[in-house]
C-alpha atoms as a PDB file:
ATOM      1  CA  UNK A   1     161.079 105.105  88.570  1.00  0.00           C
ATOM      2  CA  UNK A   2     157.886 106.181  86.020  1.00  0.00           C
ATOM      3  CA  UNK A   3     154.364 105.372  87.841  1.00  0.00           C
ATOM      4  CA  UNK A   4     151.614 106.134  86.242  1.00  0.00           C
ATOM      5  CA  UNK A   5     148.304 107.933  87.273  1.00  0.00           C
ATOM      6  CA  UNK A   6     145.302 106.824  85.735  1.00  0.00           C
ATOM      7  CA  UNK A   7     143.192 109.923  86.432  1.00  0.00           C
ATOM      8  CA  UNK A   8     139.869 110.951  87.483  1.00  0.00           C
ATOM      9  CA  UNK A   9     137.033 108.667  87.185  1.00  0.00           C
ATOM     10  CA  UNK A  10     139.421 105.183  85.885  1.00  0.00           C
ATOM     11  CA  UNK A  11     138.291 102.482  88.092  1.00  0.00           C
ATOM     12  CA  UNK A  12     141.263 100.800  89.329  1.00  0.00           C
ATOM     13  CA  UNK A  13     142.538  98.090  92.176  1.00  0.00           C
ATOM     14  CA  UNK A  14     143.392  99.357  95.277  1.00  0.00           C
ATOM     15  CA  UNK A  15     147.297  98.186  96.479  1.00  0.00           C
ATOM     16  CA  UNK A  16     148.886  99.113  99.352  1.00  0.00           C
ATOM     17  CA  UNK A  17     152.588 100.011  98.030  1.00  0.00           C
ATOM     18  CA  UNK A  18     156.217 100.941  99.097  1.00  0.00           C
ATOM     19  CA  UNK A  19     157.988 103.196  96.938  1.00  0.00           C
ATOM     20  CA  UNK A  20     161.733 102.269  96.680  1.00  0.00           C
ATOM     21  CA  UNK A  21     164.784 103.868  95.341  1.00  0.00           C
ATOM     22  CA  UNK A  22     167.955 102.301  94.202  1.00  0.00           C
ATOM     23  CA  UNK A  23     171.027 103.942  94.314  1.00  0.00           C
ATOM     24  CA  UNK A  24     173.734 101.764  92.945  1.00  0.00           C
ATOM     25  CA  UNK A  25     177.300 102.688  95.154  1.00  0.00           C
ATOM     26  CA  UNK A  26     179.825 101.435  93.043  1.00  0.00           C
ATOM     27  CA  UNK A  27     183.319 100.662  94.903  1.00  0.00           C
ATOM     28  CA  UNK A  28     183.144 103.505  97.826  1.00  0.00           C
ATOM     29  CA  UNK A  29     185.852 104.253 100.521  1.00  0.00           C
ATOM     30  CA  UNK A  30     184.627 103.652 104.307  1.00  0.00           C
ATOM     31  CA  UNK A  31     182.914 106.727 105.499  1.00  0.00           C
ATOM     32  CA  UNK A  32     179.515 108.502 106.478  1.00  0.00           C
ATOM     33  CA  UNK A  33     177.492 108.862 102.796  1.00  0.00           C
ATOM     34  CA  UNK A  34     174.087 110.656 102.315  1.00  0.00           C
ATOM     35  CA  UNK A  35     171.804 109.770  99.185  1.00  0.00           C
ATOM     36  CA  UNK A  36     169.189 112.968  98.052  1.00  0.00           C
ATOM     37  CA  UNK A  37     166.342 111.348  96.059  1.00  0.00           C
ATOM     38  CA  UNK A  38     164.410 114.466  94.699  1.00  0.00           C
ATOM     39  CA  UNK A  39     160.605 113.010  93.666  1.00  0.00           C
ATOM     40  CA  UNK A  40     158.674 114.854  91.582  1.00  0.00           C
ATOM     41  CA  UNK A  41     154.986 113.471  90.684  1.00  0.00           C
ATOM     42  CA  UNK A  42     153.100 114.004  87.684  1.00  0.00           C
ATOM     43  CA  UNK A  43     149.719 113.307  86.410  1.00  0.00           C
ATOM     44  CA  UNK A  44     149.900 112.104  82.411  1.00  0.00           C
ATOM     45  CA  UNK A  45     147.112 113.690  80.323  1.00  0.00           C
ATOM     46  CA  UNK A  46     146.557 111.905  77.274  1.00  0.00           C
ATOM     47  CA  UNK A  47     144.635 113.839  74.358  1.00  0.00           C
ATOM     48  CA  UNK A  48     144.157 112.683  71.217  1.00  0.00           C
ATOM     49  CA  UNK A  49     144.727 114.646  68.131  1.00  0.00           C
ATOM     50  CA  UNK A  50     141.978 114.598  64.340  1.00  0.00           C
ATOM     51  CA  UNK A  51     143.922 111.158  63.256  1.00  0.00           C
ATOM     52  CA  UNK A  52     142.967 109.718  66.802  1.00  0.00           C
ATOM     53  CA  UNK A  53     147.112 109.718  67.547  1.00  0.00           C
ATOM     54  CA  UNK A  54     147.652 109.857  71.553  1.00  0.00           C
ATOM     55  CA  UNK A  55     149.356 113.019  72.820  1.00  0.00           C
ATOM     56  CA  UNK A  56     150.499 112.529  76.320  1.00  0.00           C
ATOM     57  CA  UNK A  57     151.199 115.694  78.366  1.00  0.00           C
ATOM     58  CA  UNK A  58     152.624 115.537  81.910  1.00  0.00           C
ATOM     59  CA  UNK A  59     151.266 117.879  84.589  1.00  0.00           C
ATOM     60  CA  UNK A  60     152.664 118.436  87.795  1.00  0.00           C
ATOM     61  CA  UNK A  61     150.616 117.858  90.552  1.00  0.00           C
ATOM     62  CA  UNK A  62     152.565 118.818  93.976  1.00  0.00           C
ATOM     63  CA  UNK A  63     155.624 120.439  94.900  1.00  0.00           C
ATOM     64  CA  UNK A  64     158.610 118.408  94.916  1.00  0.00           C
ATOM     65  CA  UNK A  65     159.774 115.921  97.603  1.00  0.00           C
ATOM     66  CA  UNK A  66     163.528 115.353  98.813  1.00  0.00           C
ATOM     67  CA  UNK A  67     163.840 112.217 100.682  1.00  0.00           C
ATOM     68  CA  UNK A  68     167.817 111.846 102.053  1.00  0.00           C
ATOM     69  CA  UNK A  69     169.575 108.711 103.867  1.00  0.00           C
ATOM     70  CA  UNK A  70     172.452 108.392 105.276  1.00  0.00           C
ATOM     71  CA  UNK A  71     174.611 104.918 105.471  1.00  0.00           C
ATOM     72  CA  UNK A  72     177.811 104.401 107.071  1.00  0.00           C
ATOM     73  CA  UNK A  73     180.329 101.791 104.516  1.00  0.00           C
ATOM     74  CA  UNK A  74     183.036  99.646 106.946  1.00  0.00           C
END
């Protein structure tokens, strides 16, 4: 999943949101599985070069997350 931030000083909407990850599981044998989502967020610079071409550099902003679930398949 790509979201974008608009950066400093962009009016935007405000939303309320839920991130969500899906993991697709394919055909697995019953057991106790754990997903590790690692989430890494970045803030997109955009520049623009003597032609007025866009040059996009991403910038990491905070150190990243690991989210982890486990599920049980019957």
């Amino acid at each position: 999943m790509n979201l974008t931030d608009t950066g400093e000083g962009v009016i935007v909407n405000e939303a309320l949101t839920n991130p969500t990850v899906l993991a697709p599981i394919g055909n697995l044998s019953p057991g106790r599985y754990m997903v590790e989502v690692h989430v890494s967020r970045f803030i997109l610079r955009v520049t623009y070069d003597a032609s007025s071409n866009p040059i996009t550099t991403a910038e990491l902003t905070v150190a990243e997350e690991i989210w982890t679930k486990t599920f049980d398949v019957t």
